[in-house]
N, C-alpha and C. Protein backbone atom coordinates (compact mmCIF):
# COMPACT_ATOMS: atom_id res chain seq x y z
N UNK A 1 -24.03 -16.29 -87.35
CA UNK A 1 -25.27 -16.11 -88.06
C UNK A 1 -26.32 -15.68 -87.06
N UNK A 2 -27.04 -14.91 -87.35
CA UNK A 2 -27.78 -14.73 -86.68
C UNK A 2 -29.43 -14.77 -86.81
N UNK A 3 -30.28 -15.43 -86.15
CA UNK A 3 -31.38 -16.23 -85.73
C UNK A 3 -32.31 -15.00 -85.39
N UNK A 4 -33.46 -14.32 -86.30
CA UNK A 4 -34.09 -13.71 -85.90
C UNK A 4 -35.71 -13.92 -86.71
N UNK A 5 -36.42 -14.14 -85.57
CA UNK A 5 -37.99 -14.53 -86.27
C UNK A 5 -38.78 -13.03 -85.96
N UNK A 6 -39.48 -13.40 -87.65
CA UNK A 6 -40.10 -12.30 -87.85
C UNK A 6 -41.51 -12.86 -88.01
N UNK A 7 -42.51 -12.63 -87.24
CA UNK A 7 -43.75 -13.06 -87.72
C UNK A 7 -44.00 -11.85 -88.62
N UNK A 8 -45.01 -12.89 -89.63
CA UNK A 8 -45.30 -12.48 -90.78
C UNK A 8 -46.87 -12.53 -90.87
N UNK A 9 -47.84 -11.89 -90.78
CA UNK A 9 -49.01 -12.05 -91.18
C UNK A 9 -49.70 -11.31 -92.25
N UNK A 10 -50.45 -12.25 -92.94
CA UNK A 10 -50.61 -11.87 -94.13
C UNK A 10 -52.04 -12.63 -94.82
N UNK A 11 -52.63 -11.65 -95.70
CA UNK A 11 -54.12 -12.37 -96.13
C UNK A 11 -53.98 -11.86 -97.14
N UNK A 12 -54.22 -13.67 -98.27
CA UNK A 12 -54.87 -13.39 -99.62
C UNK A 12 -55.98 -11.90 -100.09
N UNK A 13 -55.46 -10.85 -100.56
CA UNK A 13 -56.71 -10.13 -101.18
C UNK A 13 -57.68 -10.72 -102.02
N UNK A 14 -58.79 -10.65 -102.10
CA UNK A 14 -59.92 -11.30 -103.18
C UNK A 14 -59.40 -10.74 -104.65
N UNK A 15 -59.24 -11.92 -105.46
CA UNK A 15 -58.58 -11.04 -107.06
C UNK A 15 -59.94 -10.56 -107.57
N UNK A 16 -61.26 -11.03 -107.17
CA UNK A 16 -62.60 -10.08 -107.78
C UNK A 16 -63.74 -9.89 -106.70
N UNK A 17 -64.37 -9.11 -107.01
CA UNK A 17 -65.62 -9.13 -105.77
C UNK A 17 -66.80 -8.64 -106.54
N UNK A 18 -67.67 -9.26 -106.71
CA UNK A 18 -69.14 -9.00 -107.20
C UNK A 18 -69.58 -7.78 -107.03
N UNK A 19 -69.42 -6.57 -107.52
CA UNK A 19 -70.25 -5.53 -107.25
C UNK A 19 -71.70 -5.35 -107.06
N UNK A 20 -71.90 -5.89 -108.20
CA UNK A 20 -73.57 -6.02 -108.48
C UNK A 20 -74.20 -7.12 -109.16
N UNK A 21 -75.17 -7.83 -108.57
CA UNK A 21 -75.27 -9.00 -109.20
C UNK A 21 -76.85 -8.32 -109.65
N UNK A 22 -77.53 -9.20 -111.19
CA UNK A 22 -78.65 -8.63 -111.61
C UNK A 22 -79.40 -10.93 -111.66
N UNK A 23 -80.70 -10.42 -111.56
CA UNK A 23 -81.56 -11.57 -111.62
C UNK A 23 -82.31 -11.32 -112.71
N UNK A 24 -82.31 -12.15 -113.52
CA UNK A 24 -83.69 -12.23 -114.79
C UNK A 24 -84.60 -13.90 -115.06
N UNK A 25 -85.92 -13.62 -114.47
CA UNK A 25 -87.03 -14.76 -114.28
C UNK A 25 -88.30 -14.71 -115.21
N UNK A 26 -88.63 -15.92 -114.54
CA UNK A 26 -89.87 -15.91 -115.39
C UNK A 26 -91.14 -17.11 -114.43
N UNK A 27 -91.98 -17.33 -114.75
CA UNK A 27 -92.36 -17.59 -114.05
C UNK A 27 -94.24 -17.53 -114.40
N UNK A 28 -94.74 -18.45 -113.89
CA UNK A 28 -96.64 -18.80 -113.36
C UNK A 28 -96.94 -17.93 -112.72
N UNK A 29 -97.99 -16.96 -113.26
CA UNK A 29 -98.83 -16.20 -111.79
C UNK A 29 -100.56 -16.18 -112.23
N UNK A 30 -101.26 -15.65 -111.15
CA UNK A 30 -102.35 -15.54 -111.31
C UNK A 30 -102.88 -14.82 -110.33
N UNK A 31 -103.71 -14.48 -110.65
CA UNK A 31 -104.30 -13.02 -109.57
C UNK A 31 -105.77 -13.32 -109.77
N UNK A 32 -106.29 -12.40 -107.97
CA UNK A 32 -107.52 -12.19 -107.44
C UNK A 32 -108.33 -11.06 -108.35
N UNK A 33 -108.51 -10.38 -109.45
CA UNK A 33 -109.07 -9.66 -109.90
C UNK A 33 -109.76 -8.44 -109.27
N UNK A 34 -110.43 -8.21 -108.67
CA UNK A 34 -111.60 -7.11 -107.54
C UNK A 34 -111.99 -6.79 -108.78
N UNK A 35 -112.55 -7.59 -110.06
CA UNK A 35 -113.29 -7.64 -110.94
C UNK A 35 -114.05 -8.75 -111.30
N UNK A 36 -115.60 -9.55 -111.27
CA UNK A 36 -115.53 -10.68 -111.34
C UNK A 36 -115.05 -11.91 -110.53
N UNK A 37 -115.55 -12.64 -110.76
CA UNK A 37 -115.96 -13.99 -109.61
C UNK A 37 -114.42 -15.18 -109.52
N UNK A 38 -113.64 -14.95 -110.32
CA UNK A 38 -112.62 -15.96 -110.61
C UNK A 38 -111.30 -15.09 -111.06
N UNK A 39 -110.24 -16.49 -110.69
CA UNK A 39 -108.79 -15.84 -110.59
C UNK A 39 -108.47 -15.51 -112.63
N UNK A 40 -108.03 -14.73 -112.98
CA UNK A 40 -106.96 -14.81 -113.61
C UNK A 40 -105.61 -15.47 -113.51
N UNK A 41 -105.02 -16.42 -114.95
CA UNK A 41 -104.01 -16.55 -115.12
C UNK A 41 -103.28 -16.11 -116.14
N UNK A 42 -101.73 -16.74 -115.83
CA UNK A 42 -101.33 -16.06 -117.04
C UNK A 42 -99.65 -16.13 -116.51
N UNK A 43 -98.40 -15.32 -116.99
CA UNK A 43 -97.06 -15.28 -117.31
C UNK A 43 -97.03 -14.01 -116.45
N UNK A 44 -95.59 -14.06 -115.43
CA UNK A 44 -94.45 -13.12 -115.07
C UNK A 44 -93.41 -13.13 -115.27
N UNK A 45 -92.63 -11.96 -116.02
CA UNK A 45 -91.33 -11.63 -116.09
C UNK A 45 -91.00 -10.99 -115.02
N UNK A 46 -89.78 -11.11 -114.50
CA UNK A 46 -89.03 -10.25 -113.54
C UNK A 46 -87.60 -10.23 -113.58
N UNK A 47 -86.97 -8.81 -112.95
CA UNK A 47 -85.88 -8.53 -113.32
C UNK A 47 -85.77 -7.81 -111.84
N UNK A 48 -84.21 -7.77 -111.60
CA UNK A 48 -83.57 -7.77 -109.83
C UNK A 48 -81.99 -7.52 -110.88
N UNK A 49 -81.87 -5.73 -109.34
CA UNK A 49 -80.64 -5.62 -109.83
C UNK A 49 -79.58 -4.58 -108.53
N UNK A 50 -78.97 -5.64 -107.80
CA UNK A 50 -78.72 -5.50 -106.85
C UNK A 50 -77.79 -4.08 -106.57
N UNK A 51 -78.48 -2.83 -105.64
CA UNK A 51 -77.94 -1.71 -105.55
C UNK A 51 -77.03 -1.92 -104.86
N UNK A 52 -77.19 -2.00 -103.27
CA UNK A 52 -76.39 -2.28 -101.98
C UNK A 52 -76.86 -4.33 -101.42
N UNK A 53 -75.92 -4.29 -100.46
CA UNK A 53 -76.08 -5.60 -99.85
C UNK A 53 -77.36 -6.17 -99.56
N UNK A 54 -78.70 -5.14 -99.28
CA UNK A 54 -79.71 -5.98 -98.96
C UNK A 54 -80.53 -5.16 -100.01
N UNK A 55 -80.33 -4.06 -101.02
CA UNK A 55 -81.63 -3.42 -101.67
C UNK A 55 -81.34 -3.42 -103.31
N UNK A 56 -81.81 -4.06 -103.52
CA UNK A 56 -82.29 -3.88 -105.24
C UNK A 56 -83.18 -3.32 -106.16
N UNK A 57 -83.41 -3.37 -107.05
CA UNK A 57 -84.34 -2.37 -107.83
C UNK A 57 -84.96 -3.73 -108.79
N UNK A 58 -86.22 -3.99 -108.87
CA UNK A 58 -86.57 -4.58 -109.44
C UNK A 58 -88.35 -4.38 -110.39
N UNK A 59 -88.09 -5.08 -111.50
CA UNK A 59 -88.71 -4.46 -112.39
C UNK A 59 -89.93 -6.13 -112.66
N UNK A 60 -91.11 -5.82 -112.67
CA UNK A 60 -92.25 -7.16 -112.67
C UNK A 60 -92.91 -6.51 -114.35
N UNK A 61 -93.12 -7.61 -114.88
CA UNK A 61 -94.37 -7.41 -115.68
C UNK A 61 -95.21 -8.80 -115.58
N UNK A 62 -96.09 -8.42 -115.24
CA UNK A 62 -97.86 -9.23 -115.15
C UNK A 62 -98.51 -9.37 -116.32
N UNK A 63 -98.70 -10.50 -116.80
CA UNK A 63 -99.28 -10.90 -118.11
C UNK A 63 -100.73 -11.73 -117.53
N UNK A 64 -101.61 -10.82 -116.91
CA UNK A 64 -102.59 -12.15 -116.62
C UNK A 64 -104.26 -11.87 -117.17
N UNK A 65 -103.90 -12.36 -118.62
CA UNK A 65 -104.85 -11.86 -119.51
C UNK A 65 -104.96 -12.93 -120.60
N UNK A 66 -103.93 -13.89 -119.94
CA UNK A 66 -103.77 -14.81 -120.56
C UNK A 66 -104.83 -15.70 -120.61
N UNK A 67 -105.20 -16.53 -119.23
CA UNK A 67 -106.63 -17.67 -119.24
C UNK A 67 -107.24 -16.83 -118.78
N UNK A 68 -108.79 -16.51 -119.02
CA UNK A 68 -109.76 -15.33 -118.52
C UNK A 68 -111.20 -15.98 -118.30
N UNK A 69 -111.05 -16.90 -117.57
CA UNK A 69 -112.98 -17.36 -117.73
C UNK A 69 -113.58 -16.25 -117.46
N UNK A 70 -113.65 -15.22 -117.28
CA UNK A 70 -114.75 -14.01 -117.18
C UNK A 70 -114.59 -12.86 -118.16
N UNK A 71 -113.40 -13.08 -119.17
CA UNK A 71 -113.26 -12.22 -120.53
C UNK A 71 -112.58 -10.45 -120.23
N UNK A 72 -112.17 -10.96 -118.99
CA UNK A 72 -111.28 -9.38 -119.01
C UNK A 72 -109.82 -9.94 -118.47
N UNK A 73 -108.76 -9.13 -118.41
CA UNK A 73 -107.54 -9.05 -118.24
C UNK A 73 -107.29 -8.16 -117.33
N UNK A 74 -105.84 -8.34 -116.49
CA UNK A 74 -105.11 -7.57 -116.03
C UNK A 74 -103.61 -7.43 -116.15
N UNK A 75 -103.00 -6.41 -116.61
CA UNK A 75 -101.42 -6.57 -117.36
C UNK A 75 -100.67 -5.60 -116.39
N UNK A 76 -99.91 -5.40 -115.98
CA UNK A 76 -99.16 -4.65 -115.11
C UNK A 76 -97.60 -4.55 -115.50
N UNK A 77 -97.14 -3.45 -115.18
CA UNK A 77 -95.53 -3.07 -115.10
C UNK A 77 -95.15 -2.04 -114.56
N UNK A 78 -94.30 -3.05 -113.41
CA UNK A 78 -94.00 -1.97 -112.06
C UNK A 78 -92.37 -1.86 -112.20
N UNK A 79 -91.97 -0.99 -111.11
CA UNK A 79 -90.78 -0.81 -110.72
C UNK A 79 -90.65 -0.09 -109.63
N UNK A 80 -89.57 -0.49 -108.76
CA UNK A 80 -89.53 -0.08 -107.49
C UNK A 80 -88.23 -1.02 -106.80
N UNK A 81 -88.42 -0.45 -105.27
CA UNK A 81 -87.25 -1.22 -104.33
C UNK A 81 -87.56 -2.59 -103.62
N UNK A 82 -86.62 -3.36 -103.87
CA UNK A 82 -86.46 -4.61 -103.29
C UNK A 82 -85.94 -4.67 -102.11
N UNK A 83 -86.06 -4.67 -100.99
CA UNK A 83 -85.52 -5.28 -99.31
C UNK A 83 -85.65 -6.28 -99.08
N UNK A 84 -83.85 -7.17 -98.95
CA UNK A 84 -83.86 -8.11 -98.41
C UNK A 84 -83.94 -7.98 -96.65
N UNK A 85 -85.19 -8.66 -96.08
CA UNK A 85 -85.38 -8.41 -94.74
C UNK A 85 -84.58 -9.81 -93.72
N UNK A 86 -84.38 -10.97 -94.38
CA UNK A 86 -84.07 -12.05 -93.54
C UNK A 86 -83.39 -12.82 -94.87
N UNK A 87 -82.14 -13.50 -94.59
CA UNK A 87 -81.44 -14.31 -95.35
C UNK A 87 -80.84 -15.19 -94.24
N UNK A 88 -81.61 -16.46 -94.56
CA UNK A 88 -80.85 -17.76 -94.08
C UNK A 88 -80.18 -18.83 -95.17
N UNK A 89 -79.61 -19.48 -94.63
CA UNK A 89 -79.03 -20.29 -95.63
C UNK A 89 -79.19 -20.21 -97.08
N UNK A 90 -80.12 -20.85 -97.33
CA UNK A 90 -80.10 -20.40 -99.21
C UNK A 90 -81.53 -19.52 -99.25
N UNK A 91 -82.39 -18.89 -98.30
CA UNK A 91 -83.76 -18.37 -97.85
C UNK A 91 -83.29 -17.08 -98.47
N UNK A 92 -84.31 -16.37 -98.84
CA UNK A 92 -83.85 -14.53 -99.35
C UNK A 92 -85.35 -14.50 -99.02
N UNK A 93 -85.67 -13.43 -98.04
CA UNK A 93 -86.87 -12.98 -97.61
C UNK A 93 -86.64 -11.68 -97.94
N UNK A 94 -87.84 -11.49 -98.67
CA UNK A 94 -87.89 -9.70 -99.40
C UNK A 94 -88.99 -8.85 -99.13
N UNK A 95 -89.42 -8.07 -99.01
CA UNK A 95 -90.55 -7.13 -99.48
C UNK A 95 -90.28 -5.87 -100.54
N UNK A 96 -91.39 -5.72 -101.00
CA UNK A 96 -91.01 -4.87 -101.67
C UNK A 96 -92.27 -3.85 -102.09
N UNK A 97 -91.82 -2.40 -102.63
CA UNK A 97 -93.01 -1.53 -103.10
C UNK A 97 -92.89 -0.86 -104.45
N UNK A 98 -93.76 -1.20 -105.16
CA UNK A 98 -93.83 -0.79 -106.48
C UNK A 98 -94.41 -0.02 -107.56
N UNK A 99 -94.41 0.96 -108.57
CA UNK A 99 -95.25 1.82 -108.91
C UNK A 99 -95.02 1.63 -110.59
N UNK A 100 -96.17 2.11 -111.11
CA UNK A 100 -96.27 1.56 -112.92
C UNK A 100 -97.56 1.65 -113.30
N UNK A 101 -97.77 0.93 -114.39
CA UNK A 101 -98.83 1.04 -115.21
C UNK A 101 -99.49 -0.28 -114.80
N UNK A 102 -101.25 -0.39 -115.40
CA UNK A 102 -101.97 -1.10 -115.64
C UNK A 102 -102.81 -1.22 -116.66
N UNK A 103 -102.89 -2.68 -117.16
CA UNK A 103 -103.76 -2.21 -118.67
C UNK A 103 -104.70 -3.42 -118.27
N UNK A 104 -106.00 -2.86 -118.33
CA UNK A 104 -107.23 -3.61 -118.08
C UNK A 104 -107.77 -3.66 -119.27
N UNK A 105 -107.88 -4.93 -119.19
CA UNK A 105 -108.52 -5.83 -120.81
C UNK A 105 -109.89 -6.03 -120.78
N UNK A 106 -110.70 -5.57 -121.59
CA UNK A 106 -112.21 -6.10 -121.95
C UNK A 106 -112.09 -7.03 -122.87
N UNK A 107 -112.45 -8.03 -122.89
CA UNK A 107 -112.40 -9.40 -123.85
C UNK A 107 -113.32 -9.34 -124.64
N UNK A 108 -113.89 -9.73 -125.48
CA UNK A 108 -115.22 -10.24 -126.07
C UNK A 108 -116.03 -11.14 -125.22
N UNK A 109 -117.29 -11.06 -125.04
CA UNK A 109 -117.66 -11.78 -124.50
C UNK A 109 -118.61 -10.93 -123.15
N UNK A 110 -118.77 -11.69 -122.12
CA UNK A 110 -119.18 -11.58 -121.05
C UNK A 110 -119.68 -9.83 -120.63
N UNK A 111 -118.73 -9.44 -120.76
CA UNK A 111 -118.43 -7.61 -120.36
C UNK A 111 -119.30 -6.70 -121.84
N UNK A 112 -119.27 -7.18 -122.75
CA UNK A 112 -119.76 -6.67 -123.77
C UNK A 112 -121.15 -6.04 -123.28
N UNK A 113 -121.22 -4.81 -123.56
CA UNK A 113 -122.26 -4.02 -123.48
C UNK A 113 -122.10 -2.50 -124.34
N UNK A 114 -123.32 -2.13 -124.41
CA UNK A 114 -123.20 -0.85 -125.58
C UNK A 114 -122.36 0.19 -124.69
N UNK A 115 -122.14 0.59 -123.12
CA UNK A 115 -121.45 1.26 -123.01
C UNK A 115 -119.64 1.07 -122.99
N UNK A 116 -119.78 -0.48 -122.98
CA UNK A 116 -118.70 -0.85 -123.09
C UNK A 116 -118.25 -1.53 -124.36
N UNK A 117 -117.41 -0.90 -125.15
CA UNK A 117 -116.81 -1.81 -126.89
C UNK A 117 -116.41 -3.08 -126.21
N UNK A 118 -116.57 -3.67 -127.26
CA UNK A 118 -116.89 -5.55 -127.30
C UNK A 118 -115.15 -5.42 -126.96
N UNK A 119 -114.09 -5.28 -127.14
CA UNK A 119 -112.64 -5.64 -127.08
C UNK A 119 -111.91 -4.47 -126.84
N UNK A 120 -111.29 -3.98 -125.74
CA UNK A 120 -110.64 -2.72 -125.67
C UNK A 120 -109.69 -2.74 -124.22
N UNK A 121 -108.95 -2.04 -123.82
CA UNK A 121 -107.81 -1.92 -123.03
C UNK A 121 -107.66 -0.46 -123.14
N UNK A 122 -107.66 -0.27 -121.16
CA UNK A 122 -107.77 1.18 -120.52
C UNK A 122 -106.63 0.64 -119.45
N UNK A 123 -106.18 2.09 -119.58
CA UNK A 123 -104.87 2.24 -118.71
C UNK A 123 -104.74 2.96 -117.62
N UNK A 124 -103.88 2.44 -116.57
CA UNK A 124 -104.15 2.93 -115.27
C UNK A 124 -102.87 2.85 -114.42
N UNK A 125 -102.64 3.61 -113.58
CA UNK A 125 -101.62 4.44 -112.41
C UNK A 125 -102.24 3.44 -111.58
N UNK A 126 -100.81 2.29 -111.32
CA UNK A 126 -100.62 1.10 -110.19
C UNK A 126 -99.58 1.32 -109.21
N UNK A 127 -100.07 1.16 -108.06
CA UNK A 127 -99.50 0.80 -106.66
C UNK A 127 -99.09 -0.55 -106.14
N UNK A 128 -98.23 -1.07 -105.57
CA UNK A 128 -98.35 -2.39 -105.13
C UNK A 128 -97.43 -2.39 -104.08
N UNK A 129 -97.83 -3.07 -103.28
CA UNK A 129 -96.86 -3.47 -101.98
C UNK A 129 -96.85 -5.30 -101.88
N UNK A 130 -95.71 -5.60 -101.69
CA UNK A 130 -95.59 -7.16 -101.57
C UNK A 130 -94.21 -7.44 -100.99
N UNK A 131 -94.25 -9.13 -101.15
CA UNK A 131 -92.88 -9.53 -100.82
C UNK A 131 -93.11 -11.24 -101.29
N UNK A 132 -92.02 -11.66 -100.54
CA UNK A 132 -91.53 -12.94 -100.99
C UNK A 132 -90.59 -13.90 -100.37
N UNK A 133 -90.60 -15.16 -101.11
CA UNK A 133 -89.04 -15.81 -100.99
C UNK A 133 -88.50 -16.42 -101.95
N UNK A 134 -87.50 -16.34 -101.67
CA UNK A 134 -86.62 -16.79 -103.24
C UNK A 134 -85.30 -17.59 -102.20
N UNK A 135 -85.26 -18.92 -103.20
CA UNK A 135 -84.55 -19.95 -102.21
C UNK A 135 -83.19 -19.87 -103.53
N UNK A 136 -81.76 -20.10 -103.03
CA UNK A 136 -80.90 -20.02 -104.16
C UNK A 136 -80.60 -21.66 -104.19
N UNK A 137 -80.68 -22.28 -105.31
CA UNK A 137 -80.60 -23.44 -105.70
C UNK A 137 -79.36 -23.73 -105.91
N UNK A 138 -78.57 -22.77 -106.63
CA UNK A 138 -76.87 -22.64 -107.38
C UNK A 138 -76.63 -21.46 -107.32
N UNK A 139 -75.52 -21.47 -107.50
CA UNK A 139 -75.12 -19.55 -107.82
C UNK A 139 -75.03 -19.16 -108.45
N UNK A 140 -76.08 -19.95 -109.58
CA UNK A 140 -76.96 -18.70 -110.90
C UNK A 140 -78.20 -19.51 -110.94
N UNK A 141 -78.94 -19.67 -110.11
CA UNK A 141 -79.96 -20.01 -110.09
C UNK A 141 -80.93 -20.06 -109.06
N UNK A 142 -81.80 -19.02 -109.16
CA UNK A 142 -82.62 -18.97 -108.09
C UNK A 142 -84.20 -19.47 -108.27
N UNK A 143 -84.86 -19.85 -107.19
CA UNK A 143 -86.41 -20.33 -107.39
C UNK A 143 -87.17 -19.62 -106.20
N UNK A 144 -88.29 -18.75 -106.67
CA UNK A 144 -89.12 -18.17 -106.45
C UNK A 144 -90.12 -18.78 -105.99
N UNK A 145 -90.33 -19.26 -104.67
CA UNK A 145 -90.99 -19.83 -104.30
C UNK A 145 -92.33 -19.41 -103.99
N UNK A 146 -92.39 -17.88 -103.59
CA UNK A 146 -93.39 -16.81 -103.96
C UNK A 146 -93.51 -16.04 -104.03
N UNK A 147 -94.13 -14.99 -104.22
CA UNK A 147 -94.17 -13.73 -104.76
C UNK A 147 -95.60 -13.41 -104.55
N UNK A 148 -95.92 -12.29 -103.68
CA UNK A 148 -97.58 -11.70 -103.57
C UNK A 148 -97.63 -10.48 -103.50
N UNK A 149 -98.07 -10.00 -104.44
CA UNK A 149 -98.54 -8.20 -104.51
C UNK A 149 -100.09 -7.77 -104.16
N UNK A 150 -99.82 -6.93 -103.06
CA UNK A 150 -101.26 -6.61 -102.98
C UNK A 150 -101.17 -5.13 -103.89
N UNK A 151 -101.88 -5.21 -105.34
CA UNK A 151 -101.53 -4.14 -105.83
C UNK A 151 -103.50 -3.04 -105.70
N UNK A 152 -102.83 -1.63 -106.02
CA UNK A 152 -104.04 -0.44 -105.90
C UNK A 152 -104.10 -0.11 -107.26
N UNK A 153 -105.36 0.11 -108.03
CA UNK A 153 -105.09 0.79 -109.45
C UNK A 153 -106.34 1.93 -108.65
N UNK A 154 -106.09 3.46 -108.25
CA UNK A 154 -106.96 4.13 -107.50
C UNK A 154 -107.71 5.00 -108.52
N UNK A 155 -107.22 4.64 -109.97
CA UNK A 155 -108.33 6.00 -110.73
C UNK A 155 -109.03 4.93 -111.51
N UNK A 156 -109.17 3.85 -111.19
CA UNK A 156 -109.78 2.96 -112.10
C UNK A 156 -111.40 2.88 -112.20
N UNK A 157 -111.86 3.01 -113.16
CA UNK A 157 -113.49 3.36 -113.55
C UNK A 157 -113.95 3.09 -114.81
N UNK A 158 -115.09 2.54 -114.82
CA UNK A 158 -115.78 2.27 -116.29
C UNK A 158 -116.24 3.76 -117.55
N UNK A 159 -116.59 3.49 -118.37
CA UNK A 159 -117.45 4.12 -118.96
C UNK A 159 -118.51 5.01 -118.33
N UNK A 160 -119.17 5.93 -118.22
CA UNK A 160 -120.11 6.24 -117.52
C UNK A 160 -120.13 6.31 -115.82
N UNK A 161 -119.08 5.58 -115.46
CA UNK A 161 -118.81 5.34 -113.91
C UNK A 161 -117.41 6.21 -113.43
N UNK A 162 -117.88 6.97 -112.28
CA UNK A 162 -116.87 7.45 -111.97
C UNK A 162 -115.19 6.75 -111.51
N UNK A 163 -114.33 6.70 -111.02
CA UNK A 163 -113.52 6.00 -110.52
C UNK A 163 -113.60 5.74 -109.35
N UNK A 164 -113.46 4.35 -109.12
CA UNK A 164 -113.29 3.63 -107.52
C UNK A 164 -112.59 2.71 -107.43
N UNK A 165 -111.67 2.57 -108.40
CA UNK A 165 -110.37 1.64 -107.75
C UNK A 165 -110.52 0.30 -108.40
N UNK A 166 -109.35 -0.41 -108.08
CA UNK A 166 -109.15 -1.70 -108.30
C UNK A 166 -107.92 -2.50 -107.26
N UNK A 167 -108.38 -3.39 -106.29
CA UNK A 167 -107.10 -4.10 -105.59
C UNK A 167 -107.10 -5.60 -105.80
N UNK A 168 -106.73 -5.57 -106.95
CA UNK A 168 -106.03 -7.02 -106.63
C UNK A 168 -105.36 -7.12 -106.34
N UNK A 169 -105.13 -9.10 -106.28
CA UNK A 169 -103.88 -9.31 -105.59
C UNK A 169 -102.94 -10.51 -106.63
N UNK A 170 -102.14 -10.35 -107.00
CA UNK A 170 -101.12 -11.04 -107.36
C UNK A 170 -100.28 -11.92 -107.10
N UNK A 171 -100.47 -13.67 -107.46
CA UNK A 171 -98.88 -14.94 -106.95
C UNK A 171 -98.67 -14.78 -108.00
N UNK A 172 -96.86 -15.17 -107.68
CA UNK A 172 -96.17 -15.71 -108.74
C UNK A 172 -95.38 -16.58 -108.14
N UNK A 173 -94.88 -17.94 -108.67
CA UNK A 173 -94.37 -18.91 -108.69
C UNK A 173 -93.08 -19.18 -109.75
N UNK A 174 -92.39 -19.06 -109.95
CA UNK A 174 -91.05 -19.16 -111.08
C UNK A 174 -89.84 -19.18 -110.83
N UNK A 175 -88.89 -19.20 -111.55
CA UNK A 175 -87.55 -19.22 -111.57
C UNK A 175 -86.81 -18.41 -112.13
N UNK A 176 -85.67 -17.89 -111.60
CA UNK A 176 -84.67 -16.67 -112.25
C UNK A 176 -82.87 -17.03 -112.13
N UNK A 177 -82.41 -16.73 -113.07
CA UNK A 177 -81.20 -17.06 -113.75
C UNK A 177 -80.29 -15.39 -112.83
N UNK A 178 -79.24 -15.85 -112.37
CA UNK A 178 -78.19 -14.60 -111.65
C UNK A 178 -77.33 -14.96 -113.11
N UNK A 179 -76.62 -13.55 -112.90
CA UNK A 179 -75.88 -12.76 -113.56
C UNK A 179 -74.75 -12.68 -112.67
């Protein structure tokens, strides 16, 4: 008989591999206005949908028109690229840059003037640059620990007033469910 060793090496293949994983959140925010003396609050949705290993495409909408002690609003919906820049343990450090709409709310109240209608919403070409961290809790569950947009609305102008802009700035605080 004969006695012959054969090493054998050999590795399990993965039977699946995540191509693309997508995030859908929600979440507390409130923003600096560069309108008026006090923050806006109000609701963020967000959506993350992973292209390559560190870049995603992610989609914000800004609801902060919600509490208004000064009777105007700011509503936003962007889209743009996500960069993960630093991942530690369960840490996801991002930045990101984003482009969309803005809808600036006149309330009743405060802003009311004859050149301005008592209740109305004007729309505007938004910029934003930001970033974040998002800590993973489970592996479908992530928490947003923050989120800050310094966003540009650059044709933004009243009635009678030419355009000169708008920069606020935007937190959000919330939680998002993986896919």
């Amino acid at each position: 008989m004969f006695g012959l060793s054969i090493n054998i090496h050999a590795q399990a293949l993965p039977a699946a591999k995540r191509l693309r994983a997508a995030q859908v959140g929600g979440g507390f925010s409130f923003a600096i206005p560069d309108y008026g003396g006090t923050y806006l609050k109000g609701f963020t949705g967000y959506a993350d949908l992973d292209l390559f290993r560190r870049l995603a495409l992610e989609f914000d909408a800004h609801f902060n028109s919600v509490f208004t002690p000064t009777d105007i609003g700011e509503d936003t919906f962007l889209i743009g690229p996500k960069f993960s820049i630093m991942r530690r343990g369960r840490a996801d450090i991002y930045v990101k840059g984003l482009g969309g709409i803005g809808r600036f709310h006149y309330q009743k109240g405060l802003y009311q003037t004859y050149t301005i209608p008592a209740i109305h919403t004007d729309t505007f070409g938004v910029f934003a640059i930001g970033g974040g961290i998002d800590f993973h809790a489970s592996p479908h569950l992530n928490v947003r620990a923050i989120d800050i947009e310094a966003q540009d609305w650059p044709s933004y102008g009243t009635p009678g007033h030419p355009a000169h802009g708008l920069t606020p700035f935007v937190t959000t605080f919330g939680v998002g469910y993986v896919f």
